[in-house]
PDB file of N, CA and C in Angstrom:
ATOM      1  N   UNK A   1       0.834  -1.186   0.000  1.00  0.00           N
ATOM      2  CA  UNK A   1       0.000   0.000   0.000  1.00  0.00           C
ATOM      3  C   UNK A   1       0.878   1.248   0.000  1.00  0.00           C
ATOM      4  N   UNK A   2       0.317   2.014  -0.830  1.00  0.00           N
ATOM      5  CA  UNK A   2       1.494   3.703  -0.902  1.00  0.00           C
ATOM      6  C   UNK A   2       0.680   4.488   0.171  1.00  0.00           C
ATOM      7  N   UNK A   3       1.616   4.577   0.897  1.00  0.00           N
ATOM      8  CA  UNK A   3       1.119   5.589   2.356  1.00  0.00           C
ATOM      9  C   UNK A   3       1.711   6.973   2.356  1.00  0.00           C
ATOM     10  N   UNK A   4       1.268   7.251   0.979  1.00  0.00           N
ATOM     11  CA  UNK A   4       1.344   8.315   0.556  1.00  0.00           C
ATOM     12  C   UNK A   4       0.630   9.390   0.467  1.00  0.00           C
ATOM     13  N   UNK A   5      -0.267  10.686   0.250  1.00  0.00           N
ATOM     14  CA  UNK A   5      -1.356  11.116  -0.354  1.00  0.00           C
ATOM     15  C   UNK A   5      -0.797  12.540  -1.497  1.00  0.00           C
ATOM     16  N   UNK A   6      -0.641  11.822  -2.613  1.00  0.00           N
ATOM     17  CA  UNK A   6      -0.285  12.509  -3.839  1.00  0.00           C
ATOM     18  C   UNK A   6      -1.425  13.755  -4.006  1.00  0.00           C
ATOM     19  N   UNK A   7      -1.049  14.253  -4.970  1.00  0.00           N
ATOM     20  CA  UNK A   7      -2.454  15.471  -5.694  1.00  0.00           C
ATOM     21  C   UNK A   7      -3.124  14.745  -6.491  1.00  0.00           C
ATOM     22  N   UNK A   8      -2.599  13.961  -6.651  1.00  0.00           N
ATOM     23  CA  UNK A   8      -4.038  12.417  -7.774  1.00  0.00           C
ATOM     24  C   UNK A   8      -5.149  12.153  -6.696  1.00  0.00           C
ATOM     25  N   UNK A   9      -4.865  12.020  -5.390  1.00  0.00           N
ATOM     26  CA  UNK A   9      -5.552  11.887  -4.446  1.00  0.00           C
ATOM     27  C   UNK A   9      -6.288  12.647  -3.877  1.00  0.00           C
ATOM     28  N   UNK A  10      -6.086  14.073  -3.923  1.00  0.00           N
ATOM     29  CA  UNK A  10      -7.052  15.285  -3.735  1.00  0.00           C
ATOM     30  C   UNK A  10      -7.802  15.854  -4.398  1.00  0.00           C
ATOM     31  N   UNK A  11      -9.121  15.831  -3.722  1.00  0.00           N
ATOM     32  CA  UNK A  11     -10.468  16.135  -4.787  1.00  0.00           C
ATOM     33  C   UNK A  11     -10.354  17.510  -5.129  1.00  0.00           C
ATOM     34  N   UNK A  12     -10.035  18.219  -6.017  1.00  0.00           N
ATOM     35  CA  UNK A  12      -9.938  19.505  -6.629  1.00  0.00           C
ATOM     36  C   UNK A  12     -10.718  19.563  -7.652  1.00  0.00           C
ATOM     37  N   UNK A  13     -11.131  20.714  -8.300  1.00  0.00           N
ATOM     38  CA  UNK A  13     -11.860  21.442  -9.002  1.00  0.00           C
ATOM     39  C   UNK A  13     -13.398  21.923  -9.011  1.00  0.00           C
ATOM     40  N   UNK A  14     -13.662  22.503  -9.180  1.00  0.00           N
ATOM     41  CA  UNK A  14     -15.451  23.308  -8.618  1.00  0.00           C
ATOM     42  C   UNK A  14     -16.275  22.275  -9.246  1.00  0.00           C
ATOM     43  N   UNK A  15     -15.634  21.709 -10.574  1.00  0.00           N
ATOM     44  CA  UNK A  15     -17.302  20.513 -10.536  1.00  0.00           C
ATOM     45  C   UNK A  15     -17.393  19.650 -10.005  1.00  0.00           C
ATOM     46  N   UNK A  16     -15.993  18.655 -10.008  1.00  0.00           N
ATOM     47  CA  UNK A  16     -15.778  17.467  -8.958  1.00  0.00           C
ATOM     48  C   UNK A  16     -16.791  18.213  -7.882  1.00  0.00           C
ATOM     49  N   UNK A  17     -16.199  18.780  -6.644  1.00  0.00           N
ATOM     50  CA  UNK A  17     -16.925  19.098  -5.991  1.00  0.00           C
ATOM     51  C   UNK A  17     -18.328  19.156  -5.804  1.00  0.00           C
ATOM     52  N   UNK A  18     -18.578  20.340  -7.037  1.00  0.00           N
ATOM     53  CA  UNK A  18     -20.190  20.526  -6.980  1.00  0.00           C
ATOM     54  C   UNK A  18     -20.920  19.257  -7.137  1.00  0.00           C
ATOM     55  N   UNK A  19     -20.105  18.364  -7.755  1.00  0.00           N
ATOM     56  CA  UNK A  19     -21.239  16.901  -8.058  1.00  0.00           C
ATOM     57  C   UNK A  19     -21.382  16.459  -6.705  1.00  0.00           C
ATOM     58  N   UNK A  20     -20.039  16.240  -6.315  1.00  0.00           N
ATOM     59  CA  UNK A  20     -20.155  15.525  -4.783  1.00  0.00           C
ATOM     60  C   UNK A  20     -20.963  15.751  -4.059  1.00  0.00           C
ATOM     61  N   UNK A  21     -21.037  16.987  -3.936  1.00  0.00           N
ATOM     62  CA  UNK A  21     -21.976  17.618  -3.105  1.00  0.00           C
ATOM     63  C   UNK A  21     -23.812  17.726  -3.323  1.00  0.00           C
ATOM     64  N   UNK A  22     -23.877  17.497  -4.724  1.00  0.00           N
ATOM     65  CA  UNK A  22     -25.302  17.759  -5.197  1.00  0.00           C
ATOM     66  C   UNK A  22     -25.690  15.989  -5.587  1.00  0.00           C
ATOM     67  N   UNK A  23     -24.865  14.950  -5.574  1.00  0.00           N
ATOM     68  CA  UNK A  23     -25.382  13.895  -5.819  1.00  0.00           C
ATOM     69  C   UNK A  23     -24.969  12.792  -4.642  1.00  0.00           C
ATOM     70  N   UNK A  24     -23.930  13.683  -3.827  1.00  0.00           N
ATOM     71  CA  UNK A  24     -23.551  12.090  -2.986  1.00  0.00           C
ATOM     72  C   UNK A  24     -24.065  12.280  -1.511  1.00  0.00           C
ATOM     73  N   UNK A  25     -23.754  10.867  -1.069  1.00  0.00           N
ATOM     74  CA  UNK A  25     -24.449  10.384   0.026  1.00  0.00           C
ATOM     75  C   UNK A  25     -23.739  10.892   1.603  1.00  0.00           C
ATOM     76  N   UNK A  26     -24.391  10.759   2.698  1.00  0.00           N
ATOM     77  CA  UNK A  26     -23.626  11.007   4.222  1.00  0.00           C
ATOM     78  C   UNK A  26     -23.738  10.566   4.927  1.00  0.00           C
ATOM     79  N   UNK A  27     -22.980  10.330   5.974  1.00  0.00           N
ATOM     80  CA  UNK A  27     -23.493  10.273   7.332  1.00  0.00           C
ATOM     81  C   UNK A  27     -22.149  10.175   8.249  1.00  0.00           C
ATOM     82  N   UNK A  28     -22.575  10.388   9.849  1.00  0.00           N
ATOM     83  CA  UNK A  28     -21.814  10.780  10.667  1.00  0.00           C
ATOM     84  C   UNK A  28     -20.674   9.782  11.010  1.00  0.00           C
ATOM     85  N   UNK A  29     -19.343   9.972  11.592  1.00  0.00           N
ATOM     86  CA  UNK A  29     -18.628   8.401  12.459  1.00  0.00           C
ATOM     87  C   UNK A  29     -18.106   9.762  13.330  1.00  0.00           C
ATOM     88  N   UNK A  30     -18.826  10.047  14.730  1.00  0.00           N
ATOM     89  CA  UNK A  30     -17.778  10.938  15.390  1.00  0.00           C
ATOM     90  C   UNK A  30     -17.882  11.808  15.281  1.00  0.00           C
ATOM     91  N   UNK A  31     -16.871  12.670  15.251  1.00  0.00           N
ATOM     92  CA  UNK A  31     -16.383  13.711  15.056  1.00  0.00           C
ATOM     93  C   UNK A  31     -16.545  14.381  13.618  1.00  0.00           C
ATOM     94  N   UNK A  32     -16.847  13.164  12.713  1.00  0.00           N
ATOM     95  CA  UNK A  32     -16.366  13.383  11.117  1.00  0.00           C
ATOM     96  C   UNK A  32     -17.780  13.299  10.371  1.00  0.00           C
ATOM     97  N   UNK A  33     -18.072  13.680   9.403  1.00  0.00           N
ATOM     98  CA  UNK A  33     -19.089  13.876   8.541  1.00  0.00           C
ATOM     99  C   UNK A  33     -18.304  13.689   7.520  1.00  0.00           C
ATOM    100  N   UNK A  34     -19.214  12.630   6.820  1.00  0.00           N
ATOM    101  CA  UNK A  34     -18.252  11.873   5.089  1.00  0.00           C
ATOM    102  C   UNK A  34     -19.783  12.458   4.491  1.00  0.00           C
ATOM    103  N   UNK A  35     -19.709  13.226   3.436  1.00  0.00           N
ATOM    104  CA  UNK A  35     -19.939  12.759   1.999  1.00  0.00           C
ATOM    105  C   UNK A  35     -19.423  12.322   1.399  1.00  0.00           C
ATOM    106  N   UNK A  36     -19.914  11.324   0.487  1.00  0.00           N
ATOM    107  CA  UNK A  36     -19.365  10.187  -0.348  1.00  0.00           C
ATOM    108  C   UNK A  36     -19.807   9.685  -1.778  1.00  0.00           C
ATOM    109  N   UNK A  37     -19.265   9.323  -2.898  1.00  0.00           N
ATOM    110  CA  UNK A  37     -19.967   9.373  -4.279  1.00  0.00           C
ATOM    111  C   UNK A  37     -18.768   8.430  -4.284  1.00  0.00           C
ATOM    112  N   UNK A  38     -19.489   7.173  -5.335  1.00  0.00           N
ATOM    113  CA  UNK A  38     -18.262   6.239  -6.254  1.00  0.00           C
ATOM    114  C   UNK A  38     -17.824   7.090  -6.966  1.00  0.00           C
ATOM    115  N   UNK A  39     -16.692   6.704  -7.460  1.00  0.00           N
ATOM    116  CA  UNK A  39     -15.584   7.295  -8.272  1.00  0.00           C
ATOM    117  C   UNK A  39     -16.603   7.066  -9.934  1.00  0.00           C
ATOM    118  N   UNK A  40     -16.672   8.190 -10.476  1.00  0.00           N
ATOM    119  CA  UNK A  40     -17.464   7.600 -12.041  1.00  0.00           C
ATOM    120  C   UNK A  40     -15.664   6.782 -12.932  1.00  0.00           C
ATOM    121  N   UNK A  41     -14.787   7.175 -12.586  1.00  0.00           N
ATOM    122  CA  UNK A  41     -14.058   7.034 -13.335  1.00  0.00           C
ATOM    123  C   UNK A  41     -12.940   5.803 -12.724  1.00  0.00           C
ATOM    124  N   UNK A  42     -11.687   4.996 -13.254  1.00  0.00           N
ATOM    125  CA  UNK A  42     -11.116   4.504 -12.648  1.00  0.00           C
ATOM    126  C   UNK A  42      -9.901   5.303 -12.077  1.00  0.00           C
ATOM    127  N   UNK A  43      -9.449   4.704 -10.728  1.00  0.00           N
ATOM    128  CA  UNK A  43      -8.284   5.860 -10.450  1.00  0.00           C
ATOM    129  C   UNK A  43      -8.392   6.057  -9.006  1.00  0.00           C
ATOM    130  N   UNK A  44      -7.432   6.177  -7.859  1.00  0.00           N
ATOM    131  CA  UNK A  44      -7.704   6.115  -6.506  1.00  0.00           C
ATOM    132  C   UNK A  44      -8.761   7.088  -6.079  1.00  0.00           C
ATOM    133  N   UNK A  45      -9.040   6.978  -4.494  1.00  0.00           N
ATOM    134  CA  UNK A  45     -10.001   7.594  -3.819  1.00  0.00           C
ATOM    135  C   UNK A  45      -9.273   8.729  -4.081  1.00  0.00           C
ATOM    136  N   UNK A  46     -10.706  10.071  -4.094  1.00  0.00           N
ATOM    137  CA  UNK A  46      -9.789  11.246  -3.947  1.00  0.00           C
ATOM    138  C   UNK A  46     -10.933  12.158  -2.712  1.00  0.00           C
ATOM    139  N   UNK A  47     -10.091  12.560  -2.234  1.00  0.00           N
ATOM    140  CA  UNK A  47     -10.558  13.377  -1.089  1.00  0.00           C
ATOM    141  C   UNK A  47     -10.658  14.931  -0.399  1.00  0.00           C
ATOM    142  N   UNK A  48     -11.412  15.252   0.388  1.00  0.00           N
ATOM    143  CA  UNK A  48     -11.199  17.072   0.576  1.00  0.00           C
ATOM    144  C   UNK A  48     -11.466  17.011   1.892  1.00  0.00           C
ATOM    145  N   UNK A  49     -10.863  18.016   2.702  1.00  0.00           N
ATOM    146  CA  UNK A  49     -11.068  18.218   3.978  1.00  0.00           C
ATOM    147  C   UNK A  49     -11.511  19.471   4.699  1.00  0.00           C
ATOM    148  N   UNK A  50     -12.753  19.550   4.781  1.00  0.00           N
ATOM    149  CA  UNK A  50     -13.134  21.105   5.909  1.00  0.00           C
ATOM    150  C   UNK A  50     -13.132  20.879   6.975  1.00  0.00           C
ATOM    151  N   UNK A  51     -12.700  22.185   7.630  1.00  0.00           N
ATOM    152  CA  UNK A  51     -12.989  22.644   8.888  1.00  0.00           C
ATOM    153  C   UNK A  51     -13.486  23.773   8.786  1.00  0.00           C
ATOM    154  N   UNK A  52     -14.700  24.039   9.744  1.00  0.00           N
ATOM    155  CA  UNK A  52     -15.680  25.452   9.055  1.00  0.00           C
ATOM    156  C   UNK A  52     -14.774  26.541   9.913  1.00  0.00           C
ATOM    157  N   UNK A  53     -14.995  27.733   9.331  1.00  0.00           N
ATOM    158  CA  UNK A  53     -14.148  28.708  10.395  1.00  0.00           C
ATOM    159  C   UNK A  53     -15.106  28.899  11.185  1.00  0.00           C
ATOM    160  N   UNK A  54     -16.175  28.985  11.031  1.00  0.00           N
ATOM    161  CA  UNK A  54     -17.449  29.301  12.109  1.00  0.00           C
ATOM    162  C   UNK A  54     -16.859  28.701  13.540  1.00  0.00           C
ATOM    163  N   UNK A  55     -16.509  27.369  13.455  1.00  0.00           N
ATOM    164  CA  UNK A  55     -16.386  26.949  14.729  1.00  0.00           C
ATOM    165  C   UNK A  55     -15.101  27.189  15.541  1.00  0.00           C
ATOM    166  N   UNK A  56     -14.102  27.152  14.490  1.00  0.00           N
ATOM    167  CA  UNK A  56     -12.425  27.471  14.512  1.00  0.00           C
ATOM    168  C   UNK A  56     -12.349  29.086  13.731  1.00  0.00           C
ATOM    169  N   UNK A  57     -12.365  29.880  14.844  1.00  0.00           N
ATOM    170  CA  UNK A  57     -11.406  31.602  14.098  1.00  0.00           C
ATOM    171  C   UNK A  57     -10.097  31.409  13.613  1.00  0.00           C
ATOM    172  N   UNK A  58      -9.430  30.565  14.610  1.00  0.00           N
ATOM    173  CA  UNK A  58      -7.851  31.296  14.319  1.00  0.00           C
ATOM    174  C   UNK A  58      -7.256  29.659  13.015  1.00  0.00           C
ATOM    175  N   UNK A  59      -6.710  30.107  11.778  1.00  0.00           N
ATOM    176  CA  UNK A  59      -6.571  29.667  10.858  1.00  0.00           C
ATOM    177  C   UNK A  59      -5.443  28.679  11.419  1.00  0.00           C
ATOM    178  N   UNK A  60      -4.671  28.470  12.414  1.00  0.00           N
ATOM    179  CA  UNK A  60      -3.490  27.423  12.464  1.00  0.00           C
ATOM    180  C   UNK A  60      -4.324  26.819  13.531  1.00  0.00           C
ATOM    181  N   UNK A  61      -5.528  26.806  14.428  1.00  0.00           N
ATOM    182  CA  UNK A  61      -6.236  25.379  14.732  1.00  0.00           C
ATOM    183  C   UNK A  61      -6.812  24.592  13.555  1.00  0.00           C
ATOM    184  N   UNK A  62      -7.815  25.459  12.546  1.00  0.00           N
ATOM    185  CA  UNK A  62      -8.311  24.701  11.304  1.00  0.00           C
ATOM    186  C   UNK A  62      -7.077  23.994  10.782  1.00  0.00           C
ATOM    187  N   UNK A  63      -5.734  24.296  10.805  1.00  0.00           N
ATOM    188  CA  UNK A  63      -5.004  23.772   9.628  1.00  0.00           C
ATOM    189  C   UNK A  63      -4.800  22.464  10.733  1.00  0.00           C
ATOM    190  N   UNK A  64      -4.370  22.581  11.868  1.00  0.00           N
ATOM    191  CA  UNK A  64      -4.011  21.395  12.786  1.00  0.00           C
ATOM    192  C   UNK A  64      -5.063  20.277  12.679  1.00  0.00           C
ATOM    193  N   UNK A  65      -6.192  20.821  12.591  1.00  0.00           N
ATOM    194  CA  UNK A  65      -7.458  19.546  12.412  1.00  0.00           C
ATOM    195  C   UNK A  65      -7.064  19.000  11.144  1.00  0.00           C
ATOM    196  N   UNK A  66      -7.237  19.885   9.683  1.00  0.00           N
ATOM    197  CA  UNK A  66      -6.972  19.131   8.304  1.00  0.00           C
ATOM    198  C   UNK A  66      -5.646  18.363   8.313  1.00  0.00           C
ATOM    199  N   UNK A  67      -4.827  18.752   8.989  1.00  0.00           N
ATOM    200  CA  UNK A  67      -3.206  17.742   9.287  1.00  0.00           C
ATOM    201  C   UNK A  67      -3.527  16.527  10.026  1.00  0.00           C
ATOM    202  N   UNK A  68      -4.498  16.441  10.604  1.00  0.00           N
ATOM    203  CA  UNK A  68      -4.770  15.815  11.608  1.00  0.00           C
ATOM    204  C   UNK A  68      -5.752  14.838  11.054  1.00  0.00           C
ATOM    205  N   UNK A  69      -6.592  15.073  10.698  1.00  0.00           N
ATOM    206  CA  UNK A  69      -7.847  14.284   9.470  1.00  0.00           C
ATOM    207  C   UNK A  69      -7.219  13.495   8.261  1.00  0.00           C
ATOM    208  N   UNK A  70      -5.791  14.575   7.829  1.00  0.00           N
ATOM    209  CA  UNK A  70      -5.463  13.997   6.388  1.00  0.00           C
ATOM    210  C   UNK A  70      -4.677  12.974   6.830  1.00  0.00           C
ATOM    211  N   UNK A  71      -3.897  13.487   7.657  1.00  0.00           N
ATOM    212  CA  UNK A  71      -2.763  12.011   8.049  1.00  0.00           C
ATOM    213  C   UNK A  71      -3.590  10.527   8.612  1.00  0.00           C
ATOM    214  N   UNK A  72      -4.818  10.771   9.331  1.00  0.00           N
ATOM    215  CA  UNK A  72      -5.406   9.483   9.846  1.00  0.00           C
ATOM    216  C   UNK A  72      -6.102   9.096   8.637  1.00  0.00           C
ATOM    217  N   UNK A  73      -6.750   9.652   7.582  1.00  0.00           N
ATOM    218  CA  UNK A  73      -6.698   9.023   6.343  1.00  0.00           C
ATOM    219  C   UNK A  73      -5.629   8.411   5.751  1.00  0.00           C
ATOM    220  N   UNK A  74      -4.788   9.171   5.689  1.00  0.00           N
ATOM    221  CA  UNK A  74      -3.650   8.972   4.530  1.00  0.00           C
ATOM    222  C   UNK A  74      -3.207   6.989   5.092  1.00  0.00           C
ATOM    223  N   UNK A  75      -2.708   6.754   6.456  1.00  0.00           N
ATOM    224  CA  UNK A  75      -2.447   5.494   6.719  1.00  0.00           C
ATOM    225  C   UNK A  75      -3.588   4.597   7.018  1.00  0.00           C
ATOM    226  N   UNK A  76      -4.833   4.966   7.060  1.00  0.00           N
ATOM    227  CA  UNK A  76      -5.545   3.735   6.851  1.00  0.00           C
ATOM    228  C   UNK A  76      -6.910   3.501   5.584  1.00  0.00           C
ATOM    229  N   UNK A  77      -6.089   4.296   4.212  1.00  0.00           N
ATOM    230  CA  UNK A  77      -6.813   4.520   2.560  1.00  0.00           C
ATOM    231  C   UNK A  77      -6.806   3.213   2.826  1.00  0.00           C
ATOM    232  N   UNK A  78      -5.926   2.162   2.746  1.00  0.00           N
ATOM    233  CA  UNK A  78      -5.984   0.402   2.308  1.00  0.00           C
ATOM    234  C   UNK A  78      -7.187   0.019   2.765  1.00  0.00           C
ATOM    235  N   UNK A  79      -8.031   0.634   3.499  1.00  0.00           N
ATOM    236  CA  UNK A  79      -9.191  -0.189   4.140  1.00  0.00           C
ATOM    237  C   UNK A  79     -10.652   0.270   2.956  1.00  0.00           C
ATOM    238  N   UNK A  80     -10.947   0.935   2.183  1.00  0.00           N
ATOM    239  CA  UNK A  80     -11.150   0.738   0.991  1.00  0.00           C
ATOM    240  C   UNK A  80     -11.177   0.091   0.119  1.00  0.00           C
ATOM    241  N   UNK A  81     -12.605  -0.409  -0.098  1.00  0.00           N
ATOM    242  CA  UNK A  81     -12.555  -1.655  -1.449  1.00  0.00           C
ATOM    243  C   UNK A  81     -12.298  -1.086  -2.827  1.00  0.00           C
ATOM    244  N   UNK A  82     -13.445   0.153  -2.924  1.00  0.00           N
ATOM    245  CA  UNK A  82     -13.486   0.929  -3.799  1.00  0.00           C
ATOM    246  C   UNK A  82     -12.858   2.055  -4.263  1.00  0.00           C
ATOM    247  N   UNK A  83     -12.765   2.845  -5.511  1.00  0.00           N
ATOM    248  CA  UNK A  83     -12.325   3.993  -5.168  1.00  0.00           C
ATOM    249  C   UNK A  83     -13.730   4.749  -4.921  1.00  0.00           C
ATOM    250  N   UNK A  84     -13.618   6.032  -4.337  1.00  0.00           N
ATOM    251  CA  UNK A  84     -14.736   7.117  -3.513  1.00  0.00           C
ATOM    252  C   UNK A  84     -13.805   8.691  -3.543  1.00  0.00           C
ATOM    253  N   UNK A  85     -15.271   9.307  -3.890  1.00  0.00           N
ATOM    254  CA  UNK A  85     -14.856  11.381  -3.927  1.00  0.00           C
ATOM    255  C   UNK A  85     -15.065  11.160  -2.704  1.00  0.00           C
ATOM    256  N   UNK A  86     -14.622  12.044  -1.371  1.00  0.00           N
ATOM    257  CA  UNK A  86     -15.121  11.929   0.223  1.00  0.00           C
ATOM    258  C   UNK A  86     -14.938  13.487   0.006  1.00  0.00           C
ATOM    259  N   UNK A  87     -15.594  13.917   0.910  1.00  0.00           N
ATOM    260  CA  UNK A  87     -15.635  14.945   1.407  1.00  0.00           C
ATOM    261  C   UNK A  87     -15.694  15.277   2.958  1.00  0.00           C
ATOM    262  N   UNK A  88     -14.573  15.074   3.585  1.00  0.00           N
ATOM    263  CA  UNK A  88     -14.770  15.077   5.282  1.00  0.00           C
ATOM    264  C   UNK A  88     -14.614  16.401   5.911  1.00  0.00           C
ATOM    265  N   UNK A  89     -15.662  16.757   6.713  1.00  0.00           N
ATOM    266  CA  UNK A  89     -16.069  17.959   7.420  1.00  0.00           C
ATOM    267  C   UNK A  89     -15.834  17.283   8.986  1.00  0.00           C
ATOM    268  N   UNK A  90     -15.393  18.067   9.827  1.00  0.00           N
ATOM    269  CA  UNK A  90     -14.584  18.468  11.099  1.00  0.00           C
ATOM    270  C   UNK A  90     -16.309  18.880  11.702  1.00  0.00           C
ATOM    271  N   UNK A  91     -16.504  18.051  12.661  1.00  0.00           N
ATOM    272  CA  UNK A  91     -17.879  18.519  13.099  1.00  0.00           C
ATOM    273  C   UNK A  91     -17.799  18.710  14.391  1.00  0.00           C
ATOM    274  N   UNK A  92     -16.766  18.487  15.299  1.00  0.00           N
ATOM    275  CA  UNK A  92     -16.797  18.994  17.072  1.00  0.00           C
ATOM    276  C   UNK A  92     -16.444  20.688  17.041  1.00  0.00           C
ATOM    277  N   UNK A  93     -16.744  21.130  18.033  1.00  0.00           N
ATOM    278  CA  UNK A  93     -16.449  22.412  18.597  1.00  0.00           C
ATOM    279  C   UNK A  93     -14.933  22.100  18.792  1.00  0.00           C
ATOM    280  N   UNK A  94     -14.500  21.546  19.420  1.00  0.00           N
ATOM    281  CA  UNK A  94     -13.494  21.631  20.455  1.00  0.00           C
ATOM    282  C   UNK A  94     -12.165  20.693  19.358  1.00  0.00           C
ATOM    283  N   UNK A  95     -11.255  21.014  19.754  1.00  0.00           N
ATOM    284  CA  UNK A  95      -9.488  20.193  19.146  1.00  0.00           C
ATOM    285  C   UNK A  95      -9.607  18.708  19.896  1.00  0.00           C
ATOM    286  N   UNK A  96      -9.745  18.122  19.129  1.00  0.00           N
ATOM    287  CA  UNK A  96      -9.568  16.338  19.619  1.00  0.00           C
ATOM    288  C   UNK A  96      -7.486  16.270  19.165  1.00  0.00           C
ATOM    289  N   UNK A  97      -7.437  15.730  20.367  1.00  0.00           N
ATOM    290  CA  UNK A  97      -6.441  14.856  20.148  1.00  0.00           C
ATOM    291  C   UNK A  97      -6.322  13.719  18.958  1.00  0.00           C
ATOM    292  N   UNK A  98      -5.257  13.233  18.258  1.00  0.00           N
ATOM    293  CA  UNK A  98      -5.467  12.664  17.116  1.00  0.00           C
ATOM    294  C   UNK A  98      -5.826  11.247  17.405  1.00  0.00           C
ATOM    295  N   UNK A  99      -5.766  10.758  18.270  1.00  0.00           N
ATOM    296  CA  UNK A  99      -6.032   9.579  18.547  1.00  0.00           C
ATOM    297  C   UNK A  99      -7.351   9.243  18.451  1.00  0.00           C
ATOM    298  N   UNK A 100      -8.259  10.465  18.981  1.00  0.00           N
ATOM    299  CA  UNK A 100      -9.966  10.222  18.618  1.00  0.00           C
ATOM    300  C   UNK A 100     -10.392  10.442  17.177  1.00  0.00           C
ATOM    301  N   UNK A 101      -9.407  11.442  16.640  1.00  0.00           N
ATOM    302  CA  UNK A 101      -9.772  11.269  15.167  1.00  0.00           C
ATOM    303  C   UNK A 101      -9.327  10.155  14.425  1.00  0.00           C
ATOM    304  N   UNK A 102      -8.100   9.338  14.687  1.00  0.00           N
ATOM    305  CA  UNK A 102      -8.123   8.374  14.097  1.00  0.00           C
ATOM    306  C   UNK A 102      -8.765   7.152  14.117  1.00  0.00           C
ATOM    307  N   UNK A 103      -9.009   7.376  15.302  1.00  0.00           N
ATOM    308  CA  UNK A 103     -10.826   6.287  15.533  1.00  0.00           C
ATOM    309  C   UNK A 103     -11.656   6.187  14.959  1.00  0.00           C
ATOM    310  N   UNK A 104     -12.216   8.288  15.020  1.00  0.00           N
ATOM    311  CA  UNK A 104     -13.412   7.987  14.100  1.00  0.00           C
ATOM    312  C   UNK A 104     -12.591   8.039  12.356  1.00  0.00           C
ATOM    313  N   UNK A 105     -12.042   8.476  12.161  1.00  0.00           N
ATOM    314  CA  UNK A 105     -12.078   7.780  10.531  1.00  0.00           C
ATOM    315  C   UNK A 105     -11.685   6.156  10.235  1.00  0.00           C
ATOM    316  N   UNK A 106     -10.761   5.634  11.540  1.00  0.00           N
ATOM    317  CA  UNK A 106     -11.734   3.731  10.847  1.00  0.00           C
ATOM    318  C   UNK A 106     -13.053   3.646  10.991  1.00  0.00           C
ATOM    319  N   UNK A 107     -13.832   4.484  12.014  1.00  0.00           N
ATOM    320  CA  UNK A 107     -15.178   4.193  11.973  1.00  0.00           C
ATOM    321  C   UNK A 107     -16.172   4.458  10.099  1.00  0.00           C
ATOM    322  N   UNK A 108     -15.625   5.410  10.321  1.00  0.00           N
ATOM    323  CA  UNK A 108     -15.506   6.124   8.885  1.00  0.00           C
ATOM    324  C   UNK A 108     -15.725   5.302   7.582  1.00  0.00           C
ATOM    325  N   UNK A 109     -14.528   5.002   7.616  1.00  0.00           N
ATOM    326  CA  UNK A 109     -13.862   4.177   6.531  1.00  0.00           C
ATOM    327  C   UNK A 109     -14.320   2.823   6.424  1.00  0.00           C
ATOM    328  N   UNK A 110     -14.446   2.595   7.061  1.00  0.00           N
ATOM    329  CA  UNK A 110     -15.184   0.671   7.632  1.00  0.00           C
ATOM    330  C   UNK A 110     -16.277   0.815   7.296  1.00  0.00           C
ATOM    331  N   UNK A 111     -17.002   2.037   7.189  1.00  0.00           N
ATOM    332  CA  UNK A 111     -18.452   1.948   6.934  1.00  0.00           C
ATOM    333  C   UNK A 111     -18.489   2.562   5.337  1.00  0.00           C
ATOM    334  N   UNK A 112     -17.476   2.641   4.943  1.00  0.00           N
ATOM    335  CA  UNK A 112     -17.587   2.784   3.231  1.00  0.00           C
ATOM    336  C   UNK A 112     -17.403   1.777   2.528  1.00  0.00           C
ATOM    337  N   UNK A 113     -17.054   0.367   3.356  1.00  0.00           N
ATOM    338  CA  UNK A 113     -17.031  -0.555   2.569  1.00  0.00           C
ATOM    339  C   UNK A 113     -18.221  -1.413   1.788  1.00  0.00           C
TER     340      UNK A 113
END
């Protein structure tokens, strides 16, 4: 497994997106909120990460959560049958330690299978 997360792997551009968002599916594990759509095309999972500022003002907690979200993705992608657009949104008030986020994204992830 490449325990890597390349830019092949990051969901970019306004339509990707807009589809994701206007055709795919959700639900909660935690802390984390997945939207989710099969991949129409072949080619790894690709993914995006918010944190709303609403809940986070100061811009280097938001970035600590997306460091924090991307890396507990990044080492457990292998648990994926499929490839999947995700879209994971940061849904607590408060800074979790990474250990609860990496919980909830196997919760996450286990339930995309």
């Amino acid at each position: 497994m490449d325990a890597r997360l390349p830019k092949t792997e990051r969901l970019s551009g306004a339509t990707a997106v807009a589809a994701l968002l206007e055709h795919g599916k959700h639900f909660q594990a935690g802390c984390l909120r997945c939207k989710y759509m099969p991949r129409a095309d072949e080619g790894p999972s690709r993914i995006v990460v918010s944190v709303p500022k609403r809940s986070f003002k100061r811009a280097v907690k938001r970035n600590l959560l997306k460091r924090r979200i991307r890396e507990s993705y990044r080492r457990q992608k292998g648990l994926l049958a499929q490839p999947w657009d995700l879209l994971i949104v940061y849904t607590s008030r408060e800074v979790l330690p990474y250990e609860a986020i990496f919980a909830d994204m196997t919760t996450l992830l286990e339930g995309l299978r």
